[in-house]
N, C-alpha and C. Protein backbone atom coordinates (compact mmCIF):
# COMPACT_ATOMS: atom_id res chain seq x y z
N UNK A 1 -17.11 12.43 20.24
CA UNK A 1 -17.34 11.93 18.88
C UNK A 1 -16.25 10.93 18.53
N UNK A 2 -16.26 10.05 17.50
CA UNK A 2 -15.72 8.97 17.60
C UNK A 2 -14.62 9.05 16.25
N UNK A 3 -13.47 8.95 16.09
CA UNK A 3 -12.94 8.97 14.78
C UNK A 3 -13.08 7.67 14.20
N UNK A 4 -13.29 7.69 12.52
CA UNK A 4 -13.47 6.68 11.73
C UNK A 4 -12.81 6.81 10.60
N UNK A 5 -11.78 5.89 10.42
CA UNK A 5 -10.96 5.63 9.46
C UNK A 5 -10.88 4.59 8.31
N UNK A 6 -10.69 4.72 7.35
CA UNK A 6 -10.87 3.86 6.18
C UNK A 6 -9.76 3.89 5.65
N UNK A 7 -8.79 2.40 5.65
CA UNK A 7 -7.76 2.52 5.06
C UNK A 7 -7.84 1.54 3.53
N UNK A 8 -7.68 2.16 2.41
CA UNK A 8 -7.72 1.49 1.55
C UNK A 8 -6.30 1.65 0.77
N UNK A 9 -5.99 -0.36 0.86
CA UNK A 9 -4.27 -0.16 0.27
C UNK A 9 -4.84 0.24 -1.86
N UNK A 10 -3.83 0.46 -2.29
CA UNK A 10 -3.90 0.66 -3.90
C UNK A 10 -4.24 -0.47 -4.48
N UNK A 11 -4.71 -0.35 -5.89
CA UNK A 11 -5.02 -1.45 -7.20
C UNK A 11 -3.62 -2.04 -7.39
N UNK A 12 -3.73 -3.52 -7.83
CA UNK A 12 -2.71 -4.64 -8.12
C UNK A 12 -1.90 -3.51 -9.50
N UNK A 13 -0.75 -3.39 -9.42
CA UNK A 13 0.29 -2.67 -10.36
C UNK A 13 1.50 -3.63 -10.46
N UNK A 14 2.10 -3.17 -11.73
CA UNK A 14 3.44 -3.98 -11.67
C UNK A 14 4.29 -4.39 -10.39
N UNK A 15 4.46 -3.23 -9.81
CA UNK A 15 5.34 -3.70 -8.52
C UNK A 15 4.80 -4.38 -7.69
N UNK A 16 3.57 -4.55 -7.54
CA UNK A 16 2.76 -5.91 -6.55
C UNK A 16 3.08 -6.73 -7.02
N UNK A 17 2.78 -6.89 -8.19
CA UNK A 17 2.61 -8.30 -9.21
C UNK A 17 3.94 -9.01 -9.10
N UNK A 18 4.82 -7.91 -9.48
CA UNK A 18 6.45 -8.72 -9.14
C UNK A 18 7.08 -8.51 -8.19
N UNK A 19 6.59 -8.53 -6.70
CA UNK A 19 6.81 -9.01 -5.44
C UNK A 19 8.64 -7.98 -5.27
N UNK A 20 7.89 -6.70 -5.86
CA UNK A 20 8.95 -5.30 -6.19
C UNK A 20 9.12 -4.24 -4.89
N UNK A 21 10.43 -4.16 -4.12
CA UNK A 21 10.34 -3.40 -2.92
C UNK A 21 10.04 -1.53 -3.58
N UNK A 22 8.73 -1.37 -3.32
CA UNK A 22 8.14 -0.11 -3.93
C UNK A 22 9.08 1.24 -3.54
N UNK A 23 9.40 1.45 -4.89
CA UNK A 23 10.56 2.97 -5.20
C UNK A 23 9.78 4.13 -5.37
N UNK A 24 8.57 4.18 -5.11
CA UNK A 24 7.48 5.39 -5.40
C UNK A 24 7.42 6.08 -6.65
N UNK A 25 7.79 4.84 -7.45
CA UNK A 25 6.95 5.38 -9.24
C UNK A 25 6.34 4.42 -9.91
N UNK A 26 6.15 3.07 -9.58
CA UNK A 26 5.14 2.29 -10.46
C UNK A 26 4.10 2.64 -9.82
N UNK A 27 2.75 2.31 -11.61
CA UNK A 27 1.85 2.80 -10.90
C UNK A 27 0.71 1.33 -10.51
N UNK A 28 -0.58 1.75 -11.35
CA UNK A 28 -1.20 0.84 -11.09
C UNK A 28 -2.07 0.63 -12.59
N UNK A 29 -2.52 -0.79 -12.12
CA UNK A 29 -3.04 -1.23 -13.75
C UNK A 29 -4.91 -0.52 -13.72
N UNK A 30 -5.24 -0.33 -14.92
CA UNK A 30 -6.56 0.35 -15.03
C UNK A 30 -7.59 -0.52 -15.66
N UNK A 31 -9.06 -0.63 -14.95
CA UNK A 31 -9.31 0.11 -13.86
C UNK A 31 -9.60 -0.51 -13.15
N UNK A 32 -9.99 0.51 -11.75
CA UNK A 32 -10.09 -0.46 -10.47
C UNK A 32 -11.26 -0.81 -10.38
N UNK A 33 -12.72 -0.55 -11.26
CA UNK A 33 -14.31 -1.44 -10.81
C UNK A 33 -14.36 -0.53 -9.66
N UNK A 34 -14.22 0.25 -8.67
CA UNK A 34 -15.00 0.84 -7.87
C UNK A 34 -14.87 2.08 -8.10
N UNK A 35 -15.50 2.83 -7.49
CA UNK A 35 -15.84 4.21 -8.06
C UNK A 35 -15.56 4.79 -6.00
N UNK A 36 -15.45 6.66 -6.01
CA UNK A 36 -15.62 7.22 -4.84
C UNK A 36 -16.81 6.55 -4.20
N UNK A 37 -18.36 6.65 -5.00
CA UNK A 37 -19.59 6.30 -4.45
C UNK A 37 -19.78 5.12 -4.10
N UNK A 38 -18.65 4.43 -4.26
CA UNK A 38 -18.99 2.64 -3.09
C UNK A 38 -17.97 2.89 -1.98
N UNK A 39 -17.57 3.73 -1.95
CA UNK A 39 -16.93 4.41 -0.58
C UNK A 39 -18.14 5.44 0.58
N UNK A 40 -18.12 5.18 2.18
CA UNK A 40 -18.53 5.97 2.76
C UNK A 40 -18.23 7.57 2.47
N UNK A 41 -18.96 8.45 2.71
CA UNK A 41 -18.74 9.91 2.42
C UNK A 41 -17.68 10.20 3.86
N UNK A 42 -16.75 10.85 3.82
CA UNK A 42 -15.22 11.54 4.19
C UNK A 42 -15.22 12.84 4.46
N UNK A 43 -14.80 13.24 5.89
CA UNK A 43 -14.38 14.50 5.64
C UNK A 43 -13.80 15.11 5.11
N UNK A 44 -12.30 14.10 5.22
CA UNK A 44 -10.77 14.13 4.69
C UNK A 44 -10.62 13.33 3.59
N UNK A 45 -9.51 13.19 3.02
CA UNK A 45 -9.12 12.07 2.49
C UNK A 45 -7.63 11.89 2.62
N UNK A 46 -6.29 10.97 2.86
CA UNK A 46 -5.55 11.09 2.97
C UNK A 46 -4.30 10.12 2.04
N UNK A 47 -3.11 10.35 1.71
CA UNK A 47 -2.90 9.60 0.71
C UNK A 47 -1.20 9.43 1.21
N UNK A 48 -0.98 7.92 1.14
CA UNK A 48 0.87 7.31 0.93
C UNK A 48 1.20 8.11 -0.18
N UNK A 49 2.23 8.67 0.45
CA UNK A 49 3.30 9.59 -1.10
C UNK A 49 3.64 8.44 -1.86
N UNK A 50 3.42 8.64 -3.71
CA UNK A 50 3.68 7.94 -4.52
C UNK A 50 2.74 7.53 -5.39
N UNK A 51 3.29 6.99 -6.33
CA UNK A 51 2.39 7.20 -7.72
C UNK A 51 1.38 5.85 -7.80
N UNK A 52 1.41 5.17 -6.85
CA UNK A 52 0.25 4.13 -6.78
C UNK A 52 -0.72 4.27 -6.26
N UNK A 53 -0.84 5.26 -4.96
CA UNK A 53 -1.91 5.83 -3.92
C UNK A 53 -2.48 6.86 -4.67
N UNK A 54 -1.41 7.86 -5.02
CA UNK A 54 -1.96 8.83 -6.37
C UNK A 54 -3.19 8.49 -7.00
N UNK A 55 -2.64 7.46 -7.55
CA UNK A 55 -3.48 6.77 -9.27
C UNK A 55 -4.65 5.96 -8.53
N UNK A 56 -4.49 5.57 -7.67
CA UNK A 56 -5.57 4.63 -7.12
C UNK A 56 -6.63 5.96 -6.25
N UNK A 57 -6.33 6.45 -5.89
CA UNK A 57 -7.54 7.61 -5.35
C UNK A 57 -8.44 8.60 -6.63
N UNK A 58 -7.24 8.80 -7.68
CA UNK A 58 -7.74 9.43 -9.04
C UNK A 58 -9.11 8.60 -9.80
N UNK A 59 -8.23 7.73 -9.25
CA UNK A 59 -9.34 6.54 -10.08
C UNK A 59 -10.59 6.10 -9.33
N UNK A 60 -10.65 6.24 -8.30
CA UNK A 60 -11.89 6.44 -7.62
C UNK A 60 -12.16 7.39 -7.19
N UNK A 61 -11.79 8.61 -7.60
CA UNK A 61 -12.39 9.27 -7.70
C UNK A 61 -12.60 10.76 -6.95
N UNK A 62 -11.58 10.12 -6.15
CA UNK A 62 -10.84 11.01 -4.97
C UNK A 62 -10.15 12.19 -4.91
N UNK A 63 -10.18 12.99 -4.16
CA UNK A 63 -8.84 13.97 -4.08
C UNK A 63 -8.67 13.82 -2.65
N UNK A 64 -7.23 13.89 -2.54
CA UNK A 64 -6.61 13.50 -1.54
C UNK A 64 -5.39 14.91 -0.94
N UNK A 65 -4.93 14.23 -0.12
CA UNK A 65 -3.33 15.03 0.50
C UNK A 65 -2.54 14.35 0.95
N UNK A 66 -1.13 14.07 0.32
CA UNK A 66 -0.35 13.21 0.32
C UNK A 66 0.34 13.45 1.69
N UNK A 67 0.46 12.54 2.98
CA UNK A 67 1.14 13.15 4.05
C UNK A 67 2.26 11.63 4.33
N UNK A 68 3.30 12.58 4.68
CA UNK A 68 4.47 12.00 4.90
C UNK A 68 4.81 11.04 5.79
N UNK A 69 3.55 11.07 7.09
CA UNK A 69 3.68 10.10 8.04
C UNK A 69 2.98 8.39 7.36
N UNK A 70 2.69 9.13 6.39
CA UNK A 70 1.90 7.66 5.74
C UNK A 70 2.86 6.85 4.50
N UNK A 71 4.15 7.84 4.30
CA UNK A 71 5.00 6.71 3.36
C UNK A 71 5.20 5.30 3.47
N UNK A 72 5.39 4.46 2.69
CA UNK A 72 5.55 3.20 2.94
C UNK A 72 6.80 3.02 3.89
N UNK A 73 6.89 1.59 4.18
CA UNK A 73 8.12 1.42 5.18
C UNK A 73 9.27 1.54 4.31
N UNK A 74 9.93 1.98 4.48
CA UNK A 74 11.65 2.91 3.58
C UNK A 74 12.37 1.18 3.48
N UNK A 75 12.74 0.91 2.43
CA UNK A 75 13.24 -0.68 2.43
C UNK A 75 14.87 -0.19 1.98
N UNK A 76 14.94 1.25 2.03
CA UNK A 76 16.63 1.85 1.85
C UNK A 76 17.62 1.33 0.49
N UNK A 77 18.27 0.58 0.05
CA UNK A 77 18.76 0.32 -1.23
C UNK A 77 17.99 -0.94 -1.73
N UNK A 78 17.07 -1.49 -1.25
CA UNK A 78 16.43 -3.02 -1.66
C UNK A 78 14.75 -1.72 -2.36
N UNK A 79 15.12 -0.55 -2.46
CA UNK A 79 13.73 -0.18 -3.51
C UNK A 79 14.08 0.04 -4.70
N UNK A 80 12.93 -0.82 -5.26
CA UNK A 80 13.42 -0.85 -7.01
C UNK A 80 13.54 -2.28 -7.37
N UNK A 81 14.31 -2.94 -6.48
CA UNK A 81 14.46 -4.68 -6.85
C UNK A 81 13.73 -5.65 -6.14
N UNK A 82 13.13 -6.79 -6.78
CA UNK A 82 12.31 -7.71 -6.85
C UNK A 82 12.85 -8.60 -5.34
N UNK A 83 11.83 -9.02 -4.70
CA UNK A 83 12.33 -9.99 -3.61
C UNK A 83 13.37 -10.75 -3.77
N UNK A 84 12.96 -11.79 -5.13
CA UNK A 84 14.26 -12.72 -5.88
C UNK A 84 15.30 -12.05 -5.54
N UNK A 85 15.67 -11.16 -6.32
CA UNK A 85 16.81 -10.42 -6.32
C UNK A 85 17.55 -9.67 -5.11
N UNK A 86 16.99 -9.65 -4.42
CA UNK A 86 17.52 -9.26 -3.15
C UNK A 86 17.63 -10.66 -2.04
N UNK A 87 16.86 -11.81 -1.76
CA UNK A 87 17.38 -12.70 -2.02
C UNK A 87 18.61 -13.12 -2.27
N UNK A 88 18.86 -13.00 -3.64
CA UNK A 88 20.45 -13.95 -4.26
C UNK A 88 21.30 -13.02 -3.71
N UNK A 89 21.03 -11.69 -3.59
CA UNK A 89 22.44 -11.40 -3.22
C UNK A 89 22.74 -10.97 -1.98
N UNK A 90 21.44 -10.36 -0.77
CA UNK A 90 21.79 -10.48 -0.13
C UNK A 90 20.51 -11.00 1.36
N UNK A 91 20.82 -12.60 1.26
CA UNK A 91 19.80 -13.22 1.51
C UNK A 91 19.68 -12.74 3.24
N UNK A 92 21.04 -12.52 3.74
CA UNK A 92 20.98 -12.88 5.04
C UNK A 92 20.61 -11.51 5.53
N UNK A 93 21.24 -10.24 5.56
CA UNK A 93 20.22 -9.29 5.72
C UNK A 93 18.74 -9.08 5.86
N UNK A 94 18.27 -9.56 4.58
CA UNK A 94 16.48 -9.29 4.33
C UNK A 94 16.17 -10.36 5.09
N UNK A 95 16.69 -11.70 5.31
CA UNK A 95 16.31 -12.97 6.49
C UNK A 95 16.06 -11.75 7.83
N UNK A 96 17.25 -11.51 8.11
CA UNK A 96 17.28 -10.87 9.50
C UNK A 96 16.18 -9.69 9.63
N UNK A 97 16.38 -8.80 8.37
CA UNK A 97 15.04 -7.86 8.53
C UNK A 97 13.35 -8.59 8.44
N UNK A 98 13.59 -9.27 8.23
CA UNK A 98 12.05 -9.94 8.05
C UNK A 98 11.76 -10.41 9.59
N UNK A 99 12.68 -11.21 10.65
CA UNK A 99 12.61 -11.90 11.22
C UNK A 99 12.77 -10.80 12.70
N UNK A 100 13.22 -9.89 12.74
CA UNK A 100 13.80 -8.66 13.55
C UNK A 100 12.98 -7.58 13.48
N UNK A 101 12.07 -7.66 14.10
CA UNK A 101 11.29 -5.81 13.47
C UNK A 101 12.19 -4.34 13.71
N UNK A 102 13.22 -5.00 15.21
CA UNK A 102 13.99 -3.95 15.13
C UNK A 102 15.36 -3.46 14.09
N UNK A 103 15.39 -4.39 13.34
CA UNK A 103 16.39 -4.46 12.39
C UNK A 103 15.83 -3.48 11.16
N UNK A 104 16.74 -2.89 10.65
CA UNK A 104 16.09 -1.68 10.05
C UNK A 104 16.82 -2.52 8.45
N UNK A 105 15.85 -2.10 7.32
CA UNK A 105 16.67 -2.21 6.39
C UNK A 105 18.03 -1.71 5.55
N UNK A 106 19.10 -2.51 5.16
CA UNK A 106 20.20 -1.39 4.46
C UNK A 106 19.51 0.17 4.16
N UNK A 107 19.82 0.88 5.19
CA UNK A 107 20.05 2.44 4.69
C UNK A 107 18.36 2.47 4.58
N UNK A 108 17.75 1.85 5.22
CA UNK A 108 15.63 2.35 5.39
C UNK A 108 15.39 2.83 6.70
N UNK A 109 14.63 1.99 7.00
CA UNK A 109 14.08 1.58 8.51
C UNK A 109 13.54 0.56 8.81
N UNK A 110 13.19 0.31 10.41
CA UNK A 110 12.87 -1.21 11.06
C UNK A 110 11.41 -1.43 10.86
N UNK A 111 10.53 -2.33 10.95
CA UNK A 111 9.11 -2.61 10.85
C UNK A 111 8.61 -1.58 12.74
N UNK A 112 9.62 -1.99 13.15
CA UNK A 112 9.22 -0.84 14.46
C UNK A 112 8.78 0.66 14.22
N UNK A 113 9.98 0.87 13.15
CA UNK A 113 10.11 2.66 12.90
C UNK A 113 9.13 2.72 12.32
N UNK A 114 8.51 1.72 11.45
CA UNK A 114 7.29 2.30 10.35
C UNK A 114 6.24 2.19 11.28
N UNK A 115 6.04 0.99 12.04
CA UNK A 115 4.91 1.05 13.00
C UNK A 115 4.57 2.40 13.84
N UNK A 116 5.66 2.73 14.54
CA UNK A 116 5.72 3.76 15.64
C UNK A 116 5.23 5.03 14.84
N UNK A 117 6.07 5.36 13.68
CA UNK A 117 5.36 6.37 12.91
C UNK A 117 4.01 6.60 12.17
N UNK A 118 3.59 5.53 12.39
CA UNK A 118 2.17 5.27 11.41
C UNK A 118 1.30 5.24 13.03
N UNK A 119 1.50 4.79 13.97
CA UNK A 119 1.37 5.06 15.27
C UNK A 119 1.02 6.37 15.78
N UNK A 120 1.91 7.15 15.62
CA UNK A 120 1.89 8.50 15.96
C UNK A 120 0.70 9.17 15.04
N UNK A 121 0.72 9.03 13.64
CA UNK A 121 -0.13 9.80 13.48
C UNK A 121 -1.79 9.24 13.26
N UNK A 122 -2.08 7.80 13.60
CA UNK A 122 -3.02 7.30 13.79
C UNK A 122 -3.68 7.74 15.41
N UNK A 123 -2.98 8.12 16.25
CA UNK A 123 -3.13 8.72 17.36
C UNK A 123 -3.79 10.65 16.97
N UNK A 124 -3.25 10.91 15.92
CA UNK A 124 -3.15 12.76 15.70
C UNK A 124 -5.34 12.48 14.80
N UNK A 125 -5.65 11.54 14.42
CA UNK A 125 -6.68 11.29 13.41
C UNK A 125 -7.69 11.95 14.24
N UNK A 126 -8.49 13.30 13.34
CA UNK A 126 -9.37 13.86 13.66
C UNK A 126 -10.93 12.94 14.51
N UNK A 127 -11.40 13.95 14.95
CA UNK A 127 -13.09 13.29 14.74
C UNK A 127 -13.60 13.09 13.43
N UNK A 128 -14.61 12.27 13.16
CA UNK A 128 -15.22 12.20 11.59
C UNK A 128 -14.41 10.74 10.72
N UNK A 129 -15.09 11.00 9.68
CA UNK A 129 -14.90 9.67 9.04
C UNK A 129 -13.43 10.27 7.99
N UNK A 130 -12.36 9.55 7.62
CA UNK A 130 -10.84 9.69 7.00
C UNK A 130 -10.86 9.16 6.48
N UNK A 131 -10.97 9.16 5.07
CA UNK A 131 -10.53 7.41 3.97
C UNK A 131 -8.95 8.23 4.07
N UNK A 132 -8.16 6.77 3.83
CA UNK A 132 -6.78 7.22 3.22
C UNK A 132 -6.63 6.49 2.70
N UNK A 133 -5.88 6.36 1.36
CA UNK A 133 -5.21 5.41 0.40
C UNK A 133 -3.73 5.42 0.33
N UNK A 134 -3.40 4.29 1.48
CA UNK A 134 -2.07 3.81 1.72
C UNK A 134 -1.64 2.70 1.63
N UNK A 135 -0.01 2.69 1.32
CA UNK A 135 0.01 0.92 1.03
C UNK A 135 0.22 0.17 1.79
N UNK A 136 -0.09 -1.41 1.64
CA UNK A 136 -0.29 -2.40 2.40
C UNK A 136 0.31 -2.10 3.66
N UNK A 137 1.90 -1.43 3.57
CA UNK A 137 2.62 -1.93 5.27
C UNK A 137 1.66 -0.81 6.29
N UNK A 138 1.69 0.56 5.46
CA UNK A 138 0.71 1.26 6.43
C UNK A 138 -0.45 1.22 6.98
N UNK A 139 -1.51 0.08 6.19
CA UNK A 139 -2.36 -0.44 6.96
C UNK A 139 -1.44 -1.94 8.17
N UNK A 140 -0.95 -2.26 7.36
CA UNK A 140 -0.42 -3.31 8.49
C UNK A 140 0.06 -2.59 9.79
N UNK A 141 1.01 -1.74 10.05
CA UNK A 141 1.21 -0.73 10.62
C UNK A 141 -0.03 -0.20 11.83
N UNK A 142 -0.63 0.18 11.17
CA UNK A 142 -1.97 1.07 11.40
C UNK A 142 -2.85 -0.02 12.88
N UNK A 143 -2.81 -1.53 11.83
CA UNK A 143 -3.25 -2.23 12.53
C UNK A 143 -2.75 -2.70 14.02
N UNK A 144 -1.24 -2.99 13.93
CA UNK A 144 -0.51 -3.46 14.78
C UNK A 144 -0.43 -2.42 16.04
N UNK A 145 -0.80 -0.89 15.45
CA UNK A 145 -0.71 0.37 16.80
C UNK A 145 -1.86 -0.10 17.30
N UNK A 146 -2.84 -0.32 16.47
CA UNK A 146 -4.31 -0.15 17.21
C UNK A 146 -4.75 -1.14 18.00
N UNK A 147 -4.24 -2.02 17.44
CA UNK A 147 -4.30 -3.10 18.35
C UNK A 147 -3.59 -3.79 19.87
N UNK A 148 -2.35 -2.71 19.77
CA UNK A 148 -1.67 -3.15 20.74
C UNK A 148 -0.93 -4.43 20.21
N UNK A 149 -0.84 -4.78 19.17
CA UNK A 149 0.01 -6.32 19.10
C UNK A 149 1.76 -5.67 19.11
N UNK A 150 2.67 -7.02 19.28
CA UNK A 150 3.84 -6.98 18.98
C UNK A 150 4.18 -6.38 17.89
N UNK A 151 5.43 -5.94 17.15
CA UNK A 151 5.62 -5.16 16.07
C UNK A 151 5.90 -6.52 14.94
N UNK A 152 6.05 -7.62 15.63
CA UNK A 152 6.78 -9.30 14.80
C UNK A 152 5.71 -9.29 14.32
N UNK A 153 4.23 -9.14 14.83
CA UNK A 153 3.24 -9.69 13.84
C UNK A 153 2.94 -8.81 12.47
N UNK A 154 3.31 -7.60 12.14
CA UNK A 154 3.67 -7.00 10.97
C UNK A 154 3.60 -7.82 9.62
N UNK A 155 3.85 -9.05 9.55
CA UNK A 155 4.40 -9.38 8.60
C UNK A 155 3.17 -10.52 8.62
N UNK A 156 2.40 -10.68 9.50
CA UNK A 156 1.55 -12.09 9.54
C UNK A 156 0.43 -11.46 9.13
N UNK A 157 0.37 -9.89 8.66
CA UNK A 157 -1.10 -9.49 8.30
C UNK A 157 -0.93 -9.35 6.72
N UNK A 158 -1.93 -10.38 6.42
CA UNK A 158 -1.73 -9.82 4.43
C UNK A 158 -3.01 -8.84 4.34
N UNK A 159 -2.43 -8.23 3.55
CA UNK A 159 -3.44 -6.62 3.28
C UNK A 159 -4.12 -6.74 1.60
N UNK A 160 -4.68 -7.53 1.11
CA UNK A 160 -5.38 -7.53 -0.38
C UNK A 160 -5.54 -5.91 -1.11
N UNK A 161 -5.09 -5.63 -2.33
CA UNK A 161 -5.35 -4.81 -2.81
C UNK A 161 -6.97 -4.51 -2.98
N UNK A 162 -7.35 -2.83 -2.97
CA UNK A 162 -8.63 -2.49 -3.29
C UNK A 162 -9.70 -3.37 -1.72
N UNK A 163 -9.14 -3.10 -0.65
CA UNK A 163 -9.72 -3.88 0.26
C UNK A 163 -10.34 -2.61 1.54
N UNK A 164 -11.23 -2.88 2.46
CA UNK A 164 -11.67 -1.61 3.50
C UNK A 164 -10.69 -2.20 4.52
N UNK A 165 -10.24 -1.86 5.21
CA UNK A 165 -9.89 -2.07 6.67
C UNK A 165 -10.26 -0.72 7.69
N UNK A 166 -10.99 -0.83 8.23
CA UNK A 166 -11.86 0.16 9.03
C UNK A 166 -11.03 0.36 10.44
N UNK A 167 -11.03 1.22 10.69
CA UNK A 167 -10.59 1.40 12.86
C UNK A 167 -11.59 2.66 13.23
N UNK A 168 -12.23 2.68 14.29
CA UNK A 168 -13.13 3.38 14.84
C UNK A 168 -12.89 3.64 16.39
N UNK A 169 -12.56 4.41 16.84
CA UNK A 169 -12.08 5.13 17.67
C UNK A 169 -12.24 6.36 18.88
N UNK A 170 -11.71 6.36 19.99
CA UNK A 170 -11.74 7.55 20.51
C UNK A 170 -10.81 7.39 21.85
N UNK A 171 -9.96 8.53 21.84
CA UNK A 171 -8.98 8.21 23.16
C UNK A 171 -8.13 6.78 23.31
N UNK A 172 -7.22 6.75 21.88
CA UNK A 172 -6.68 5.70 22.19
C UNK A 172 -7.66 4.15 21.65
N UNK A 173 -8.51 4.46 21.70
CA UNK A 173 -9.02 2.57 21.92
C UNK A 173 -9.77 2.49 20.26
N UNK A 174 -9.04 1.76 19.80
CA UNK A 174 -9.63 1.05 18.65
C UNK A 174 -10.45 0.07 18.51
N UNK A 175 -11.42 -0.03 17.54
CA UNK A 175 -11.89 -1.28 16.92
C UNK A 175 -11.63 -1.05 15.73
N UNK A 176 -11.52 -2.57 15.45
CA UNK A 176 -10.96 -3.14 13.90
C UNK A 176 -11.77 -3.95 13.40
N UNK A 177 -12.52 -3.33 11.85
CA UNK A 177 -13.37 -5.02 10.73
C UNK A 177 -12.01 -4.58 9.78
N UNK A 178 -11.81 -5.83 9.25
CA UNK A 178 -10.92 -5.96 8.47
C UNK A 178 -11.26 -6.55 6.97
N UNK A 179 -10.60 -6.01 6.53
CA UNK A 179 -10.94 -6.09 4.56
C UNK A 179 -11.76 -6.66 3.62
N UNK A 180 -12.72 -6.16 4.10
CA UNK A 180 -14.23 -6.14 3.16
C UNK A 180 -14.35 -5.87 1.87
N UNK A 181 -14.55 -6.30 0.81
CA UNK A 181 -14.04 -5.23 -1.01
C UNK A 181 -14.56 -4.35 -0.71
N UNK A 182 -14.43 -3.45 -1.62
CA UNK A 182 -14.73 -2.16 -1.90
C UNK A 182 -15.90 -2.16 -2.25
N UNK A 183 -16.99 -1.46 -2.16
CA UNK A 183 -18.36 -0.91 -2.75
C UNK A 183 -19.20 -2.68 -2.17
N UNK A 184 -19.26 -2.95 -0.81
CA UNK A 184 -20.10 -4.10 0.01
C UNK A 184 -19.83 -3.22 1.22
N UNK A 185 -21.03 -3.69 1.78
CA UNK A 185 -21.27 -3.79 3.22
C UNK A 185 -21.19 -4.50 4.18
């Protein structure tokens, strides 16, 4: 049997909007226009710890289980402040982490560590169909295991809020459609 996964990142919230390294308490703006029923039916449902994945599954409609392998990538003292702002003060760091997947952020982790971990448990994904509502890097993440790409391309995948990104599966081998809106076929 084949596993089928549905990763849907959260609704546009303050901290999207202001390009904010996510501290796991903004939420999201209301409402999101789709409902559970423009979603495929789920065995599971699975959810990024934090109050945006929260609010965005509530709101469609969801109940979920928040699991830990799905946190966002840990950005270590740069959560809470705006790109700008991390930027001016400390430009050359976040240069190097952007440009380095193995470079981990002040006191986080590397785009490797989040990959490898979002890796691991994209490997553990039952038989049956999984929505999870995680944010953008963990579908980026998600994508980059399944695909076999480099961990550098991380950063070349933009993930649209309220979007499907599908992987379908068995033993390792993925296929990927990528971000369809919500409630289309």
């Amino acid at each position: 049997m084949t596993s089928r996964l549905l990763l849907v990142p959260p609704a546009i919230g303050p901290a999207l909007r202001e390009a904010r390294f996510y501290d796991g308490s903004s939420s999201i703006d209301e409402p999101v226009g789709v409902t559970a029923t423009d979603l495929p039916q789920a065995a599971r449902v699975v959810l990024s710890p934090g109050a945006r994945c929260r609010d965005t599954a509530k709101a469609l409609g969801l109940r979920g289980t928040e699991t830990a392998a799905l946190a966002p990538l840990n950005a270590g003292h740069w959560r809470g402040r705006t790109l700008a702002e991390v930027t001016e003060t400390e430009a050359e760091p976040l240069a190097h982490w952007l440009a380095d997947p193995e470079y981990p952020a002040p006191g986080g982790e590397s785009v490797r560590d989040v990959c490898a971990r979002v890796g691991r448990w994209l490997e553990s994904v039952p038989e049956g169909r999984t929505v999870a509502v995680v944010e953008p890097e963990v579908v980026r993440a998600a994508v980059v295991h399944a695909l076999g790409l480099p961990a550098g391309a991380f950063w070349r995948l933009d993930v649209a809020p309220l979007t499907a990104t599908e992987l379908s599966g068995r033993s390792g081998r993925w296929n990927l459609r990528l971000g369809r809106p919500l409630g289309s076929e």
